[in-house]
PDB file of N, CA and C in Angstrom:
ATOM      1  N   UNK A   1      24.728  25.400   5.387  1.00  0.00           N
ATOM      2  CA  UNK A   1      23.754  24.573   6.064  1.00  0.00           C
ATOM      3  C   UNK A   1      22.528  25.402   6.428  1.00  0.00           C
ATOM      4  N   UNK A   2      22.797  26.458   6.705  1.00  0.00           N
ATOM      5  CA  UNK A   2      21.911  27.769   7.253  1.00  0.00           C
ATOM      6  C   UNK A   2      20.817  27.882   6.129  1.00  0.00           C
ATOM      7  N   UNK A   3      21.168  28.218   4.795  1.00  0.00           N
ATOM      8  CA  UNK A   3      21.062  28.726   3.996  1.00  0.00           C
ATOM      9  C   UNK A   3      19.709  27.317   3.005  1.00  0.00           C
ATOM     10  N   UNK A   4      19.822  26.082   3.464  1.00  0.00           N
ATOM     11  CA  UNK A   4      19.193  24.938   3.288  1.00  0.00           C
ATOM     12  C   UNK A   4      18.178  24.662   4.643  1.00  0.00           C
ATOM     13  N   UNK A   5      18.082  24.883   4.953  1.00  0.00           N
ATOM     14  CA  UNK A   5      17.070  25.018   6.708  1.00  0.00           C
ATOM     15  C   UNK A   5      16.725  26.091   6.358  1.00  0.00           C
ATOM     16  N   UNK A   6      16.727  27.143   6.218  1.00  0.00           N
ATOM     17  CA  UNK A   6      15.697  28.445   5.666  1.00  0.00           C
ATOM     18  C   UNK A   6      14.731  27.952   4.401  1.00  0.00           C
ATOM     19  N   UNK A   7      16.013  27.302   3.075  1.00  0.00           N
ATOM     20  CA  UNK A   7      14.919  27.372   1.900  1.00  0.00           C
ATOM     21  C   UNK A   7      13.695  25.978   2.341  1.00  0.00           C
ATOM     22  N   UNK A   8      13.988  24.860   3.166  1.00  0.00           N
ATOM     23  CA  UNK A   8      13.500  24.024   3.581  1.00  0.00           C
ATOM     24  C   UNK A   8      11.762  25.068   4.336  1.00  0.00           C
ATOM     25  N   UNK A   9      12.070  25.094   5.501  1.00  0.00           N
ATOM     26  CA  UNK A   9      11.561  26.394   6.753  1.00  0.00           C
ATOM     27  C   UNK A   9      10.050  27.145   5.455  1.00  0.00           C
ATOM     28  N   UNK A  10      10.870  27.279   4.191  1.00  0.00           N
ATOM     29  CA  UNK A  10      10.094  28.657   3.316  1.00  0.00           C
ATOM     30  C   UNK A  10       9.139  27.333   2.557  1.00  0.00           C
ATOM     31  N   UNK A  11       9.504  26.742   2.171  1.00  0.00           N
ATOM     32  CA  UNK A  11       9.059  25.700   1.399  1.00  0.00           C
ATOM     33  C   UNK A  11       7.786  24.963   1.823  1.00  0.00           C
ATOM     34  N   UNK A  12       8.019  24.740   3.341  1.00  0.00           N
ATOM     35  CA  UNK A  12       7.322  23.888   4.183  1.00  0.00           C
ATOM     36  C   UNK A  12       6.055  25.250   4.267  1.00  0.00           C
ATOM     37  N   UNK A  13       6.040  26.080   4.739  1.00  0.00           N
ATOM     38  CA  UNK A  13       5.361  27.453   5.024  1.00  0.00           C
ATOM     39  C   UNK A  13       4.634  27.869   3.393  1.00  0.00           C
ATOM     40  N   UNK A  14       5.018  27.715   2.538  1.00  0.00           N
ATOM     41  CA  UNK A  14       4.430  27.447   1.069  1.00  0.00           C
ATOM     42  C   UNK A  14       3.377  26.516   1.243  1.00  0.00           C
ATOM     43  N   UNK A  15       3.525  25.390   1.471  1.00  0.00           N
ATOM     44  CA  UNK A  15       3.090  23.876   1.193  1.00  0.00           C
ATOM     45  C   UNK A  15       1.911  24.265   2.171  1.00  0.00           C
ATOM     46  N   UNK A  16       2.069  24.533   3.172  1.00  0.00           N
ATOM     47  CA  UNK A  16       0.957  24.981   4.322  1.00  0.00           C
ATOM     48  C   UNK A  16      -0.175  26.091   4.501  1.00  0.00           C
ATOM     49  N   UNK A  17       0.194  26.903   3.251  1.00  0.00           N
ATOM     50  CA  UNK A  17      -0.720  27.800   2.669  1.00  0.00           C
ATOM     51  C   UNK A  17      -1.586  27.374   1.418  1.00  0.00           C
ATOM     52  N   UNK A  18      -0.736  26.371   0.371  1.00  0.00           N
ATOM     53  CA  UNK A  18      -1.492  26.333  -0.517  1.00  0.00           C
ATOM     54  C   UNK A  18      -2.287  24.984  -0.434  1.00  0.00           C
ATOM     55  N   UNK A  19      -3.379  25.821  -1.485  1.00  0.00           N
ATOM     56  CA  UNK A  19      -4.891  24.521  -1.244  1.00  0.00           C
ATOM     57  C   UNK A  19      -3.781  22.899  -1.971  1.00  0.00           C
ATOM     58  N   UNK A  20      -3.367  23.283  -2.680  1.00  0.00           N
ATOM     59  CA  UNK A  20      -2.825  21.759  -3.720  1.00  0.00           C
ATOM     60  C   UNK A  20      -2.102  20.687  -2.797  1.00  0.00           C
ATOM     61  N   UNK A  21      -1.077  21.311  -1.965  1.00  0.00           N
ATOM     62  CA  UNK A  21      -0.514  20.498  -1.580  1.00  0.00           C
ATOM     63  C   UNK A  21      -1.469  20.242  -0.003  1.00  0.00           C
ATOM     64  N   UNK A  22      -2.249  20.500   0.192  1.00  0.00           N
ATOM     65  CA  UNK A  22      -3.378  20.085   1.395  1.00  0.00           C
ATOM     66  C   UNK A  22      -3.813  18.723   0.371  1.00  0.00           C
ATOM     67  N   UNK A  23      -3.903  19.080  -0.685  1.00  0.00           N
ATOM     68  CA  UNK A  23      -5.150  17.774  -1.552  1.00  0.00           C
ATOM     69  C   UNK A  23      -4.037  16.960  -1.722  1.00  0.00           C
ATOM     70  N   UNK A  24      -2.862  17.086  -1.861  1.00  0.00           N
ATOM     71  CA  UNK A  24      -1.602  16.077  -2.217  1.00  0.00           C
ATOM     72  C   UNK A  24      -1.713  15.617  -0.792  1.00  0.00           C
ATOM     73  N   UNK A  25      -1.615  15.690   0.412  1.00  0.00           N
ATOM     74  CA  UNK A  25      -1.465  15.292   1.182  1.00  0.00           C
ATOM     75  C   UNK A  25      -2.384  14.358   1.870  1.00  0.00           C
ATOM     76  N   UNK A  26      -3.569  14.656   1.674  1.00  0.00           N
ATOM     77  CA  UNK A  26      -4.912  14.078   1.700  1.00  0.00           C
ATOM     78  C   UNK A  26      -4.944  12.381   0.494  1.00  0.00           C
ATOM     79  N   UNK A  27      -4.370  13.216  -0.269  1.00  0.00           N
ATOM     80  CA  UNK A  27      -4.766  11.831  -0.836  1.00  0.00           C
ATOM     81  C   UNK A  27      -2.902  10.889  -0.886  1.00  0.00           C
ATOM     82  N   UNK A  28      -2.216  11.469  -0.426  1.00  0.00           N
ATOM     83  CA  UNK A  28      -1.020  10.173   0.678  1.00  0.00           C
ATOM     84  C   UNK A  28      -1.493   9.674   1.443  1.00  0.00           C
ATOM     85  N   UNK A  29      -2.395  10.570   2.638  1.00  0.00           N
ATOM     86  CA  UNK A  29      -3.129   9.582   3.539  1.00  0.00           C
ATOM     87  C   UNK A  29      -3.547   8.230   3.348  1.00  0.00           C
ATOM     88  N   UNK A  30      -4.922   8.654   1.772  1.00  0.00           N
ATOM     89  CA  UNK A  30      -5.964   7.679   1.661  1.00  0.00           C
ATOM     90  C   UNK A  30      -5.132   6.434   0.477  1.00  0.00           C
ATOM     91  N   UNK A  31      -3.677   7.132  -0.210  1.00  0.00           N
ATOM     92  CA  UNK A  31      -2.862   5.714  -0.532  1.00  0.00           C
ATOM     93  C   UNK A  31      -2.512   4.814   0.610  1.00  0.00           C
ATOM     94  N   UNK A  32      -2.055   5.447   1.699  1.00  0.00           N
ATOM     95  CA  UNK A  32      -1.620   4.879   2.627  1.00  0.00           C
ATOM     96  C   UNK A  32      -3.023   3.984   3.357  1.00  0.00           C
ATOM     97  N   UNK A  33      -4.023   4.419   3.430  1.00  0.00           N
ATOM     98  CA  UNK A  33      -5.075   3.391   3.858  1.00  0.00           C
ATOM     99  C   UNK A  33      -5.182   2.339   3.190  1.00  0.00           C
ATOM    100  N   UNK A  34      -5.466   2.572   1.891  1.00  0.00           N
ATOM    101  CA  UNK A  34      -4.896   1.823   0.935  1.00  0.00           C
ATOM    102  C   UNK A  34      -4.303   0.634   0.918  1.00  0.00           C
ATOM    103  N   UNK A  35      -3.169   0.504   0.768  1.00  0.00           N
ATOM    104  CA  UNK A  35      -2.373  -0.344   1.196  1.00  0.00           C
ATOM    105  C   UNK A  35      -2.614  -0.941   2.653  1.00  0.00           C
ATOM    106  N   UNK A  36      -2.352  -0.577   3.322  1.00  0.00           N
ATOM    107  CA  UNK A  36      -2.662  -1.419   4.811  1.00  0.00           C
ATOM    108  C   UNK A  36      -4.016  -2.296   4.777  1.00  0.00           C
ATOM    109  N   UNK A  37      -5.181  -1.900   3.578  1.00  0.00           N
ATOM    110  CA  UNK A  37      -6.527  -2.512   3.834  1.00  0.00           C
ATOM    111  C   UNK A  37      -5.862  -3.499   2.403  1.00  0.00           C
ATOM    112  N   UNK A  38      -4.708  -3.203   1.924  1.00  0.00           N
ATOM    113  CA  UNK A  38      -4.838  -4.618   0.683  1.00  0.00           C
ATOM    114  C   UNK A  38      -3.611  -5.387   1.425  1.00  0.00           C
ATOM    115  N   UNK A  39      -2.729  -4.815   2.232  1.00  0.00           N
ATOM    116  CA  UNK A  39      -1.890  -5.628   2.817  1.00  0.00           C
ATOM    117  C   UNK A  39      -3.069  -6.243   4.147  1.00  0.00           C
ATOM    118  N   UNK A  40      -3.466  -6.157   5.110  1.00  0.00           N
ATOM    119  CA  UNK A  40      -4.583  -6.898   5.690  1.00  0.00           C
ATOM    120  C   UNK A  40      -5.224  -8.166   4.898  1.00  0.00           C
ATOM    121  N   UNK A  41      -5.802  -7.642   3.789  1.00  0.00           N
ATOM    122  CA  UNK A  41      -6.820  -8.522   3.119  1.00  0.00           C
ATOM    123  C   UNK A  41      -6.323  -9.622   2.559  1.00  0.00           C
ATOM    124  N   UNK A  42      -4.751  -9.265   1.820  1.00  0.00           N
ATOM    125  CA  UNK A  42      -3.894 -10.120   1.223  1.00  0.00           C
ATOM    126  C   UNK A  42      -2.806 -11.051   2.089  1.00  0.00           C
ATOM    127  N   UNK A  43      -2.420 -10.427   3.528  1.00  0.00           N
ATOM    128  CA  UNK A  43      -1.824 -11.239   3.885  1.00  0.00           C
ATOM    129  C   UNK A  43      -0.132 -10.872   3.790  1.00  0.00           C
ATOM    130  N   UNK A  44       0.634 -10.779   4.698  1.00  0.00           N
ATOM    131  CA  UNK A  44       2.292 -10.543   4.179  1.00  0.00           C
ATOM    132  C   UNK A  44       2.745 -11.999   3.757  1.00  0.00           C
ATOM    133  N   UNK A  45       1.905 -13.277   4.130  1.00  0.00           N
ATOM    134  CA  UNK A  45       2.257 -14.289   3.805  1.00  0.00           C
ATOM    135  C   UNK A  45       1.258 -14.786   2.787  1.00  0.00           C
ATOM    136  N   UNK A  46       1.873 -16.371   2.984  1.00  0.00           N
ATOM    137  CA  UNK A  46       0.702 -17.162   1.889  1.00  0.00           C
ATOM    138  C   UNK A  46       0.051 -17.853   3.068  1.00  0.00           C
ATOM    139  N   UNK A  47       0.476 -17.697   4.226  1.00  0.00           N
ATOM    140  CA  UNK A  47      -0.738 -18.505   5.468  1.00  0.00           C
ATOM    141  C   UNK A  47      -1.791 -17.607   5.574  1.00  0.00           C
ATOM    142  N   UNK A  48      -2.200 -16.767   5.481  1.00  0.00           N
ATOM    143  CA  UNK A  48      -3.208 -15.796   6.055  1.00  0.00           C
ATOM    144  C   UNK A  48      -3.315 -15.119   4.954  1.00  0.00           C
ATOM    145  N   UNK A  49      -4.884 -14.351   4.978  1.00  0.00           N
ATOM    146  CA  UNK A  49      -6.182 -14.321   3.906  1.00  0.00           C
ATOM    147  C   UNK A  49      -6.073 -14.938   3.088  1.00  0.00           C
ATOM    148  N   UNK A  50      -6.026 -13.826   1.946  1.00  0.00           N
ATOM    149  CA  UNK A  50      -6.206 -14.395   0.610  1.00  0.00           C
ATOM    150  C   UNK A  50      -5.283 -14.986  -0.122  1.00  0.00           C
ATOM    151  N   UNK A  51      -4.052 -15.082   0.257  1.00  0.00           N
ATOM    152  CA  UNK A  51      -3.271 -15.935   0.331  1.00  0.00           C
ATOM    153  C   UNK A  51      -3.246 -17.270   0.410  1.00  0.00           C
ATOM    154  N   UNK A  52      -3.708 -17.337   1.788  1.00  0.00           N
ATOM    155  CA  UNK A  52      -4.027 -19.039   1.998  1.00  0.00           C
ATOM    156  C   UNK A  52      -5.207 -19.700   1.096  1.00  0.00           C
ATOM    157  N   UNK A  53      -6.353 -18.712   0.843  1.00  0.00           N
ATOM    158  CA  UNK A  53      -7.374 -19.367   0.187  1.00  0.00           C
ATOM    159  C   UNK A  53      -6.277 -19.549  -1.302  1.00  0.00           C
ATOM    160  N   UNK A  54      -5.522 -18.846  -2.429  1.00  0.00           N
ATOM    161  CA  UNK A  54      -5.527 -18.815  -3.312  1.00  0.00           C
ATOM    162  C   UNK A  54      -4.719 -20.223  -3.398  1.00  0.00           C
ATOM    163  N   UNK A  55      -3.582 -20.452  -2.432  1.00  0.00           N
ATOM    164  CA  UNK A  55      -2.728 -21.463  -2.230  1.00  0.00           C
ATOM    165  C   UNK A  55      -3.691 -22.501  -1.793  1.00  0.00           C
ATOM    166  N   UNK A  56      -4.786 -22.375  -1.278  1.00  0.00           N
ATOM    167  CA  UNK A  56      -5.597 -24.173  -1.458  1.00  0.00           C
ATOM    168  C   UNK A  56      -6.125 -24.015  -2.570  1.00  0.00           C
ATOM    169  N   UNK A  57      -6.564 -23.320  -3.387  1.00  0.00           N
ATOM    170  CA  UNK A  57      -7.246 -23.516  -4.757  1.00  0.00           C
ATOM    171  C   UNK A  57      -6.542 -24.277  -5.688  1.00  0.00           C
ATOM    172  N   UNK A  58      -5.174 -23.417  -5.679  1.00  0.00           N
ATOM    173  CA  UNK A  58      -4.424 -24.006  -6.639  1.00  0.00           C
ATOM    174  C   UNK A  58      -3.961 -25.629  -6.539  1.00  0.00           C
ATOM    175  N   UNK A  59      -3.584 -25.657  -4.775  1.00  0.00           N
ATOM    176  CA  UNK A  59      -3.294 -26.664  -4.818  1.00  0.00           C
ATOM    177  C   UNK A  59      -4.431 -28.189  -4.939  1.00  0.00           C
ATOM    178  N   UNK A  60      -5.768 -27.620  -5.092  1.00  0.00           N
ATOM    179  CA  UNK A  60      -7.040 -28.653  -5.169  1.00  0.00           C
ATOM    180  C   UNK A  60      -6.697 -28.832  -6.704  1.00  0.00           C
ATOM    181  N   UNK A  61      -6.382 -27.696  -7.739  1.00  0.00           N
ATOM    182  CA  UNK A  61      -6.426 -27.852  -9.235  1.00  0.00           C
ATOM    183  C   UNK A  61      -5.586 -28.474  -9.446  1.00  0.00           C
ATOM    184  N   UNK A  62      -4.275 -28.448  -8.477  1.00  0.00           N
ATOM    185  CA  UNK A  62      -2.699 -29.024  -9.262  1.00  0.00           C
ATOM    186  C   UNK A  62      -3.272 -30.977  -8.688  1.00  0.00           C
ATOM    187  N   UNK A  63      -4.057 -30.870  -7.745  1.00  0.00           N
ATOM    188  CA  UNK A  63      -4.562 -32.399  -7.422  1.00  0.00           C
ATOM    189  C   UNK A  63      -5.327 -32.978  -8.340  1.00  0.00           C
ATOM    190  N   UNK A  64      -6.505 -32.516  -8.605  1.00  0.00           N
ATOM    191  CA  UNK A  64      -7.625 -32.758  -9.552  1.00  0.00           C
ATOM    192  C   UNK A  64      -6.698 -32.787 -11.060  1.00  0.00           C
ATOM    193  N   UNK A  65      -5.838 -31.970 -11.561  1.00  0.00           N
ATOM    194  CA  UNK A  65      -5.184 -32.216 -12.606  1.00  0.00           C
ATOM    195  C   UNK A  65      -4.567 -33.269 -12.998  1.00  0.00           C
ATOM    196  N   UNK A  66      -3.528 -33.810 -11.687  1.00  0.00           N
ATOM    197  CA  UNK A  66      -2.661 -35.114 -11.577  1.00  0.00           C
ATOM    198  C   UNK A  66      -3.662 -36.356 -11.810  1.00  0.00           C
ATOM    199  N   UNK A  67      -4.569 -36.531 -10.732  1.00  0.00           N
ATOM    200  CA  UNK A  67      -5.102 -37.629 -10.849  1.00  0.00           C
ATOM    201  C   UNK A  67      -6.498 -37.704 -11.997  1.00  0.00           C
ATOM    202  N   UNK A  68      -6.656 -36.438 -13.482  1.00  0.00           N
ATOM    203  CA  UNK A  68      -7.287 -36.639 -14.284  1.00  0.00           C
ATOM    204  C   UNK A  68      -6.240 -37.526 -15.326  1.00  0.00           C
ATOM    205  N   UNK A  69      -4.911 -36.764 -15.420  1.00  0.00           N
ATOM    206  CA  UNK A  69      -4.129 -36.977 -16.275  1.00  0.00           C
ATOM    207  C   UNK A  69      -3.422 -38.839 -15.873  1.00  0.00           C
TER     208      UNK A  69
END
């Protein structure tokens, strides 16, 4: 167990020196903004944002369709 908590300990102390994994980390951040600004915009549901707009569109086309046909 010792012996896995050291190579962990050495690893982490690597990662914290080198430039790459600073830029790997930097850009997890800006995935992670990411997402939260397309989960916001999109909605976890179909009631809210863009969701709801896409679900009245469709449902104006699936209307306008019925009563062409």
């Amino acid at each position: 167990m010792l012996q896995y908590y050291i190579k962990t300990t050495e690893a982490l102390k690597q990662l914290r020196t080198d430039s790459n994994g600073v830029v790997s980390f930097e850009y997890v951040i800006v995935a992670a903004c990411i997402v939260a600004a397309v989960t916001a915009a999109f909605g976890t549901t179909t009631g809210t944002g863009i969701g709801a707009a896409l679900t009245t569109a469709i449902g104006k086309v699936t209307t306008a369709v019925t009563a062409a046909a």
